[in-house]
PDB file of N, CA and C in Angstrom:
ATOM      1  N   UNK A   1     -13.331  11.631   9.227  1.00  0.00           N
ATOM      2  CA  UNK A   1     -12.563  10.785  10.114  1.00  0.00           C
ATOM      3  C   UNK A   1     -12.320   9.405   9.498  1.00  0.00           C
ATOM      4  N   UNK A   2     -13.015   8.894   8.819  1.00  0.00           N
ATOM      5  CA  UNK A   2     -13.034   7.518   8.355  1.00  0.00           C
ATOM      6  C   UNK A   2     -11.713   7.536   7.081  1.00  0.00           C
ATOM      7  N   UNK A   3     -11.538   9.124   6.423  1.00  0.00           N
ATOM      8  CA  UNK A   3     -10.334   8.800   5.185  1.00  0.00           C
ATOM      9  C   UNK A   3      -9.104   8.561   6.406  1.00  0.00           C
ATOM     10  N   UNK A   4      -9.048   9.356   7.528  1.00  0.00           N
ATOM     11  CA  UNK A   4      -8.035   8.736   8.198  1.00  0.00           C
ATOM     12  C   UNK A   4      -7.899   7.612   8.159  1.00  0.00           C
ATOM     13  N   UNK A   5      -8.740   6.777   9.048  1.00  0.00           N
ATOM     14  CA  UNK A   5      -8.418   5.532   9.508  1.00  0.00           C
ATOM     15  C   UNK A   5      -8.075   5.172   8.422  1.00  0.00           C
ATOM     16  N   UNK A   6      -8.434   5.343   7.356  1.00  0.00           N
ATOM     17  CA  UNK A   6      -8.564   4.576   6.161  1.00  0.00           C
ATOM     18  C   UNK A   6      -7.010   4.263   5.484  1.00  0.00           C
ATOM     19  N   UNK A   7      -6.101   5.666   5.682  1.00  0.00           N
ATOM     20  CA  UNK A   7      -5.492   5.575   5.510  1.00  0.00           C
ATOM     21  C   UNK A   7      -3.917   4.907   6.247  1.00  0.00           C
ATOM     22  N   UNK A   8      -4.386   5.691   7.271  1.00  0.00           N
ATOM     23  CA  UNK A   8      -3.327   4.382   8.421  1.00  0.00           C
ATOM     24  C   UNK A   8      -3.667   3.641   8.662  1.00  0.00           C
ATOM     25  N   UNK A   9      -4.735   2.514   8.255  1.00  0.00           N
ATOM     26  CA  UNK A   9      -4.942   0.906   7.497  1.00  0.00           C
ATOM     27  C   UNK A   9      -4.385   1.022   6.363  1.00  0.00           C
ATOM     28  N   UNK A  10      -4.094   1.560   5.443  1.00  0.00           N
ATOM     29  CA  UNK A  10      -3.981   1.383   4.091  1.00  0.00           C
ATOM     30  C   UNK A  10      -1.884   1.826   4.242  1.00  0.00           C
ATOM     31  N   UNK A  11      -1.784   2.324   4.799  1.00  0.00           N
ATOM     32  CA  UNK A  11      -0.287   2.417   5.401  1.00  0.00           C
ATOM     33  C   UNK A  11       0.316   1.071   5.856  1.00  0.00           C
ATOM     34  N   UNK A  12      -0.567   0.498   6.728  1.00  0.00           N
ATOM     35  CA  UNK A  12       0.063  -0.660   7.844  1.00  0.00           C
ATOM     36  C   UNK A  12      -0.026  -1.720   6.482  1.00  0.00           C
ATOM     37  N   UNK A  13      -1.111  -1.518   5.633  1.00  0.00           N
ATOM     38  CA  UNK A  13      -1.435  -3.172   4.432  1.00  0.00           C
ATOM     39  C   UNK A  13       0.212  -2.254   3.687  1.00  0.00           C
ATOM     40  N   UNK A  14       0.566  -1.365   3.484  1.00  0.00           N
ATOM     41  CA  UNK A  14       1.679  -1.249   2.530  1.00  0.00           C
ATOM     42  C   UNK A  14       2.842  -1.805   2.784  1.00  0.00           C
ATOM     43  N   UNK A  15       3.137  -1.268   4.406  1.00  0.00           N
ATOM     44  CA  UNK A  15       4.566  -1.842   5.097  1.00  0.00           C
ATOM     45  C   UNK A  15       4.600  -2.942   5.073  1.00  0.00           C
ATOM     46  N   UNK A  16       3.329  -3.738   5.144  1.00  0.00           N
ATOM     47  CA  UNK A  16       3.003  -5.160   4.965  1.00  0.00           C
ATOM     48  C   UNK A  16       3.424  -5.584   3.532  1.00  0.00           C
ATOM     49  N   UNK A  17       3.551  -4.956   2.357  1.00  0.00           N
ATOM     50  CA  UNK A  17       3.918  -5.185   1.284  1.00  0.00           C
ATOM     51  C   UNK A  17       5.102  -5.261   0.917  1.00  0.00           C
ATOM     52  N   UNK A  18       6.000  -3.973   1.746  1.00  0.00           N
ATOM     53  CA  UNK A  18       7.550  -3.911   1.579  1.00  0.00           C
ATOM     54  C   UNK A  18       8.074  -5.301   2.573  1.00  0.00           C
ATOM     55  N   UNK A  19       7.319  -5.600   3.637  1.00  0.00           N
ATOM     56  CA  UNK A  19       8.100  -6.592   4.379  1.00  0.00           C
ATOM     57  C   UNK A  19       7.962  -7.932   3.604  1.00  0.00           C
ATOM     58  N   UNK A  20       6.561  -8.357   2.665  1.00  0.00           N
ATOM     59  CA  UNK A  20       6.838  -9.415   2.655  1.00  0.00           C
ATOM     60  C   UNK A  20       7.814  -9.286   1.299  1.00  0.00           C
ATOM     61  N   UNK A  21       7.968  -8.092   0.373  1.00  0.00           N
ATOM     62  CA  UNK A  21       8.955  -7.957  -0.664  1.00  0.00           C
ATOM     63  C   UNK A  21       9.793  -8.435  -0.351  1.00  0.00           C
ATOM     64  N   UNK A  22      10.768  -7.572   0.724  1.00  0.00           N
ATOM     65  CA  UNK A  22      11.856  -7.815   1.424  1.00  0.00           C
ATOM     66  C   UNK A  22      12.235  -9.022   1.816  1.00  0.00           C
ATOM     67  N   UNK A  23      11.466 -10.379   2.352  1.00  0.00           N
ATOM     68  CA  UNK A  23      11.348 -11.758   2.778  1.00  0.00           C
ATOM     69  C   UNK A  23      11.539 -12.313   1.104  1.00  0.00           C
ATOM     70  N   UNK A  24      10.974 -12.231   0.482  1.00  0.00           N
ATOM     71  CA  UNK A  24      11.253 -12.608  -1.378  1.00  0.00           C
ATOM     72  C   UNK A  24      12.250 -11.894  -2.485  1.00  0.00           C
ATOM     73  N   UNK A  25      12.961 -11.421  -1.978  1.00  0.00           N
ATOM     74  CA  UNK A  25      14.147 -10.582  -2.556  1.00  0.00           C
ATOM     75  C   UNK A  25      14.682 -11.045  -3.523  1.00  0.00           C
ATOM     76  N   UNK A  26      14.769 -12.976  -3.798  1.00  0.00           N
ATOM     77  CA  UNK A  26      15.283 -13.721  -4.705  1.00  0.00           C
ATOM     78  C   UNK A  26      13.777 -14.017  -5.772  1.00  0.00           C
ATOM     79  N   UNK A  27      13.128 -13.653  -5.481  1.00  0.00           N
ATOM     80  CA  UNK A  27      11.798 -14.078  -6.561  1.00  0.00           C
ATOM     81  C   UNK A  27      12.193 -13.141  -7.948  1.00  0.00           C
ATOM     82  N   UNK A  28      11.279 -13.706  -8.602  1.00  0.00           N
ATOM     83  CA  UNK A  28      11.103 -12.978 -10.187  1.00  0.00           C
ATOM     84  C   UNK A  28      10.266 -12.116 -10.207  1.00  0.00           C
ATOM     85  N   UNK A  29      10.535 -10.845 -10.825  1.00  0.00           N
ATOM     86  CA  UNK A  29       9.723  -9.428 -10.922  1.00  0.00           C
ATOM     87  C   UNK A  29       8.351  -9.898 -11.322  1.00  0.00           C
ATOM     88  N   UNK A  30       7.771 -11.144 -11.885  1.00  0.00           N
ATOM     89  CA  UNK A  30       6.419 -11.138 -12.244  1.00  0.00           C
ATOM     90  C   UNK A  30       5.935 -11.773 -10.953  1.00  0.00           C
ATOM     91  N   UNK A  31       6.312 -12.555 -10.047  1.00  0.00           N
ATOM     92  CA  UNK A  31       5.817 -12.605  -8.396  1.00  0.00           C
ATOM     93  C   UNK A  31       5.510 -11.510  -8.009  1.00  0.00           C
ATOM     94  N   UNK A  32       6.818 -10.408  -7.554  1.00  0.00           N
ATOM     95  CA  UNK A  32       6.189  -9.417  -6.991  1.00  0.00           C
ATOM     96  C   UNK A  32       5.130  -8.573  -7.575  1.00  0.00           C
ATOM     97  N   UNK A  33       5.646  -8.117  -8.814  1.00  0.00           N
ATOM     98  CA  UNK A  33       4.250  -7.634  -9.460  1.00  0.00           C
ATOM     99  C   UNK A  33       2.722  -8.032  -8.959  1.00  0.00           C
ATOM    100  N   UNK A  34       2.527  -9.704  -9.201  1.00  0.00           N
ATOM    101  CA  UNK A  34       1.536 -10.527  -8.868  1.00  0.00           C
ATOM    102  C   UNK A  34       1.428  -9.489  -7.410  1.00  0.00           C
ATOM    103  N   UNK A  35       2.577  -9.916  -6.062  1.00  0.00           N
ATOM    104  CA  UNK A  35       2.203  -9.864  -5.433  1.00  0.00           C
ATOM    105  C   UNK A  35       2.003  -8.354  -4.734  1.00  0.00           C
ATOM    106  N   UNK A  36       1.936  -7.441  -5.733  1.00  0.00           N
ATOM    107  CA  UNK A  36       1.942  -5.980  -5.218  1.00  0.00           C
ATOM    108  C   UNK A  36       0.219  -5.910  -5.843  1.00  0.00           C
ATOM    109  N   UNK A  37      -0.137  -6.257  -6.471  1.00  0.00           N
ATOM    110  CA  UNK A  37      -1.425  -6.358  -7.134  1.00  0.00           C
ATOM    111  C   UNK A  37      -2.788  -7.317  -5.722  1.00  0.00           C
ATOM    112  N   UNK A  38      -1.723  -8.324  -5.227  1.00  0.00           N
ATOM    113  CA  UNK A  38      -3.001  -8.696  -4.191  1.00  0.00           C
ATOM    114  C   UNK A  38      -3.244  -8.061  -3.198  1.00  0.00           C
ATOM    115  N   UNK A  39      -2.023  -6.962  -2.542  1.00  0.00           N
ATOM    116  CA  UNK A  39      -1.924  -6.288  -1.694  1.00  0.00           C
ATOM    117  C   UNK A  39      -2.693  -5.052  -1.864  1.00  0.00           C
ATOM    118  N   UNK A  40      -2.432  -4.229  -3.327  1.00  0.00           N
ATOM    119  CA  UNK A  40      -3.263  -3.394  -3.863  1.00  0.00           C
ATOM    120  C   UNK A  40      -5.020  -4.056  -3.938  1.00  0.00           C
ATOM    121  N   UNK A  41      -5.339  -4.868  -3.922  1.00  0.00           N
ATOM    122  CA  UNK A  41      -6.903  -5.309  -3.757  1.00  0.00           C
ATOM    123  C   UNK A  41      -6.827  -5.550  -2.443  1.00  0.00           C
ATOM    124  N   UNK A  42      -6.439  -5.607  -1.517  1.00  0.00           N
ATOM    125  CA  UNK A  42      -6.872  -5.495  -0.037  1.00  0.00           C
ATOM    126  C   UNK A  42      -7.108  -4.277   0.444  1.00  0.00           C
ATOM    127  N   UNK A  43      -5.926  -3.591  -0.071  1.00  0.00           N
ATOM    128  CA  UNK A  43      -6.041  -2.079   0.146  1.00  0.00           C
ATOM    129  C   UNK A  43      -7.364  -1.670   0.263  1.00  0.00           C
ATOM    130  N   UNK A  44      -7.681  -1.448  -1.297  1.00  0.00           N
ATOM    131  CA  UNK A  44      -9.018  -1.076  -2.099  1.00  0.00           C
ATOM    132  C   UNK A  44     -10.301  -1.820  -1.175  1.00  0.00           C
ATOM    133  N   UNK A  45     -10.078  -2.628  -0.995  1.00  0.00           N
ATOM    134  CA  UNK A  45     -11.478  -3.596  -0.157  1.00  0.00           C
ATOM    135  C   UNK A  45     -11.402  -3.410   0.970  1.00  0.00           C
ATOM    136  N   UNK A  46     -10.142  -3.240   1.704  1.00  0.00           N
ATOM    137  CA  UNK A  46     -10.779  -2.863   3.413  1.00  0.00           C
ATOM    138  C   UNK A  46     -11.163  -1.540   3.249  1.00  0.00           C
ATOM    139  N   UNK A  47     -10.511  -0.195   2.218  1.00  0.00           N
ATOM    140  CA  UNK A  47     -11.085   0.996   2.397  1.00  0.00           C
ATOM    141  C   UNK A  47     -12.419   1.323   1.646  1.00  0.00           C
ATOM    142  N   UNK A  48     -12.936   0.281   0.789  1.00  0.00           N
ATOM    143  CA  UNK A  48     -13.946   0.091   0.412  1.00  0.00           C
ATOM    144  C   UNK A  48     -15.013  -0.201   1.413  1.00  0.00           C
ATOM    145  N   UNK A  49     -14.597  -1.174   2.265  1.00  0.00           N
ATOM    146  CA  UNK A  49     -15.724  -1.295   3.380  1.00  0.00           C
ATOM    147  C   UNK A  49     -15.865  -0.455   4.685  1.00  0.00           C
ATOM    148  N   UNK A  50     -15.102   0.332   4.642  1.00  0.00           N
ATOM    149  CA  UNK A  50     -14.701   1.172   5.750  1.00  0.00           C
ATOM    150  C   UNK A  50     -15.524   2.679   5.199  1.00  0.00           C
ATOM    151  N   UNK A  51     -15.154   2.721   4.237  1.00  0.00           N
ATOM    152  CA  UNK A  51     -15.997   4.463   3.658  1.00  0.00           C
ATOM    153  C   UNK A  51     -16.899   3.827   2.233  1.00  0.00           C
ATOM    154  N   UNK A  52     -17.493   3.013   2.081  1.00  0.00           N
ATOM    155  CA  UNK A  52     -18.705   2.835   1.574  1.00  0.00           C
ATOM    156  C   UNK A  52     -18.452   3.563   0.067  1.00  0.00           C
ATOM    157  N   UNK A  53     -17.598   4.068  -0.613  1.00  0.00           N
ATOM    158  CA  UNK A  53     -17.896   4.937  -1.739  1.00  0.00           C
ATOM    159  C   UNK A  53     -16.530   4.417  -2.751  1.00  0.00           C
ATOM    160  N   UNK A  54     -16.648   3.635  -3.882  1.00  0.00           N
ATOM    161  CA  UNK A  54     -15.795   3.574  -4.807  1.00  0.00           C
ATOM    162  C   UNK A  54     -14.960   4.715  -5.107  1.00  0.00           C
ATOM    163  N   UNK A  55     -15.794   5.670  -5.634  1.00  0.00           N
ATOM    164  CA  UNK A  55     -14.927   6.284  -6.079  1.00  0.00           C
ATOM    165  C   UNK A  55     -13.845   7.213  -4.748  1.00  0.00           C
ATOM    166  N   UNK A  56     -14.069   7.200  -3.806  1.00  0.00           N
ATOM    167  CA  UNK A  56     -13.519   7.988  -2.633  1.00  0.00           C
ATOM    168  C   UNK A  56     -12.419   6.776  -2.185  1.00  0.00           C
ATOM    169  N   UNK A  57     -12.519   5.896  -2.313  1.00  0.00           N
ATOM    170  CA  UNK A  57     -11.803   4.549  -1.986  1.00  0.00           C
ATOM    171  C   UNK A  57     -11.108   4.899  -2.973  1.00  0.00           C
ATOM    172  N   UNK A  58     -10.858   4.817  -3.731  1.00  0.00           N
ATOM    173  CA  UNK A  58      -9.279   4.991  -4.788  1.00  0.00           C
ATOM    174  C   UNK A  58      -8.784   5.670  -4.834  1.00  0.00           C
ATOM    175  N   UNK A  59      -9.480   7.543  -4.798  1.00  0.00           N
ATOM    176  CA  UNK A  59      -8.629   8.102  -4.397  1.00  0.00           C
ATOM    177  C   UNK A  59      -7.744   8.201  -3.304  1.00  0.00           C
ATOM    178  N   UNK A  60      -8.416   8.115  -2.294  1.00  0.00           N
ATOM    179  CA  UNK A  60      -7.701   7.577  -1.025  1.00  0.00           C
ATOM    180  C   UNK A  60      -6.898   6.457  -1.217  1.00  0.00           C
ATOM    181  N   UNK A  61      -6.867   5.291  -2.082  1.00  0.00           N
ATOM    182  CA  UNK A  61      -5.718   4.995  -2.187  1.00  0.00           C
ATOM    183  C   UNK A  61      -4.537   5.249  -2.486  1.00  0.00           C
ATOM    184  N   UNK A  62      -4.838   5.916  -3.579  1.00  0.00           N
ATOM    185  CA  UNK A  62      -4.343   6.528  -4.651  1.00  0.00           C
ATOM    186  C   UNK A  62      -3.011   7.730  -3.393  1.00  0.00           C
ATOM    187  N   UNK A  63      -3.380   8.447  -2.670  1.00  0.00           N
ATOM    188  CA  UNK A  63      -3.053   8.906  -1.942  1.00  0.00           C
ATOM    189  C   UNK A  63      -2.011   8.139  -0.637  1.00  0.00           C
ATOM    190  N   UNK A  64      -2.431   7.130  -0.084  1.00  0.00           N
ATOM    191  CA  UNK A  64      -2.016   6.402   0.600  1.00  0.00           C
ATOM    192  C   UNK A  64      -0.475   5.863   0.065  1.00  0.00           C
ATOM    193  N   UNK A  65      -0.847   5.098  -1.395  1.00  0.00           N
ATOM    194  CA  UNK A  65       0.354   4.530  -2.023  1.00  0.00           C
ATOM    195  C   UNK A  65       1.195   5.527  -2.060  1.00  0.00           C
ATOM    196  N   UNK A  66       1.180   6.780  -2.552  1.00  0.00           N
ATOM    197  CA  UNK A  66       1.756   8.079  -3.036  1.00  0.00           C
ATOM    198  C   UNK A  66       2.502   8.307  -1.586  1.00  0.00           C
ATOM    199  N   UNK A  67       1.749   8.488  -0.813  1.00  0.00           N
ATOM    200  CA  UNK A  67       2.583   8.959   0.865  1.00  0.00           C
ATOM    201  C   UNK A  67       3.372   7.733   1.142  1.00  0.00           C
ATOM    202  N   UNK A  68       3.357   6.449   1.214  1.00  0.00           N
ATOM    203  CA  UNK A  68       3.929   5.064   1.669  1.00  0.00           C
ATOM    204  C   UNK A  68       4.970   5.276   0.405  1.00  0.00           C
ATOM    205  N   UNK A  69       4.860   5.499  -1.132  1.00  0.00           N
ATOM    206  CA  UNK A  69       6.176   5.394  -1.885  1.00  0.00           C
ATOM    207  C   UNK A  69       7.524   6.975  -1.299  1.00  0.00           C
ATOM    208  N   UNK A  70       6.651   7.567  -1.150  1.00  0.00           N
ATOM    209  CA  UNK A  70       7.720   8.789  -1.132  1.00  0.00           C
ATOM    210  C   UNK A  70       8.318   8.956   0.238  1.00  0.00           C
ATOM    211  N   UNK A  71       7.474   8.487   1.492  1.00  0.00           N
ATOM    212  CA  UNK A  71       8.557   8.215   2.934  1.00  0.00           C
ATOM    213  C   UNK A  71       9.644   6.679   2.599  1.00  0.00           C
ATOM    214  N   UNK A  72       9.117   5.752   1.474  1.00  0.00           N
ATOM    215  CA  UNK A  72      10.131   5.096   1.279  1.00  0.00           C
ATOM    216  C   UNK A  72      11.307   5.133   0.847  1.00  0.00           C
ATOM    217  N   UNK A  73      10.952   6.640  -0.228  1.00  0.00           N
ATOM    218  CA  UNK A  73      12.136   6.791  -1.183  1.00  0.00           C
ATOM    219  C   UNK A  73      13.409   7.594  -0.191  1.00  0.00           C
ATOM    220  N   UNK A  74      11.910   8.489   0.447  1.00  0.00           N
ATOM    221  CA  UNK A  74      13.296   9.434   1.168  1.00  0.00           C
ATOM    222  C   UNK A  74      13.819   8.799   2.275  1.00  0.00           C
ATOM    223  N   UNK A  75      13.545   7.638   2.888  1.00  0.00           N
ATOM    224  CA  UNK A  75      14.215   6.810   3.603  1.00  0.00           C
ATOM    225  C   UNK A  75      15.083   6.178   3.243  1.00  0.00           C
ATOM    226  N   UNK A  76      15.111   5.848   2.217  1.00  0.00           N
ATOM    227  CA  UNK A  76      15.859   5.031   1.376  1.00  0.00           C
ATOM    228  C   UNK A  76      17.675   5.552   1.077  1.00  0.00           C
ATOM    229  N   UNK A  77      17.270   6.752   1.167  1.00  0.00           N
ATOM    230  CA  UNK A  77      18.496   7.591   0.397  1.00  0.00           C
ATOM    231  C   UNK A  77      19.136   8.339   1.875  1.00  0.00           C
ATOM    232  N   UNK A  78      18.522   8.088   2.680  1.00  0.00           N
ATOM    233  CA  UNK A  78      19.041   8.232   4.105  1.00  0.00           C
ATOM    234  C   UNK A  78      20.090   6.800   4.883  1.00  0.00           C
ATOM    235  N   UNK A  79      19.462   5.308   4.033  1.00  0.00           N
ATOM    236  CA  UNK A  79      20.093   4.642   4.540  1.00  0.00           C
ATOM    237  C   UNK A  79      21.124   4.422   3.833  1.00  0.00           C
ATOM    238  N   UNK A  80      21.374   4.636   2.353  1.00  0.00           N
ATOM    239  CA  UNK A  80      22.072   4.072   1.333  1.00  0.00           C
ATOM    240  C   UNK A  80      23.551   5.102   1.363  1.00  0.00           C
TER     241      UNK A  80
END
């Protein structure tokens, strides 16, 4: 039960990533980079404290990002 939660926290910190992208649209690719990297360590640390186990925490990220990029893509090509 906890990779759940883990993961629809780790969903809500992503959308949180595309929105604040989206708000910085005029920045330089090494911002967002920067700022896809602080978002990616929140990720990792709230599901770190939530299921106690490194290595289960990344994969589960690992997973999370993977599901949050691919409902983006195929959304994407629905709006475009």
């Amino acid at each position: 039960m906890k990779i759940y939660v883990v993961i629809i926290i780790q969903l809500m910190i992503w959308s949180g990533y595309t929105l604040t992208e989206w708000l910085s649209k005029h920045d330089q690719l090494i911002y967002n980079i920067l700022m896809f990297f602080v978002f990616f360590y929140i990720a990792i640390s709230t599901g770190n404290h939530i299921i106690r186990s490194p290595k289960k925490t990344m994969i589960v990220t690992m997973i999370s990002l993977m599901l949050y990029s691919s409902f983006h893509l195929t959304m994407s090509f629905f709006v475009y």
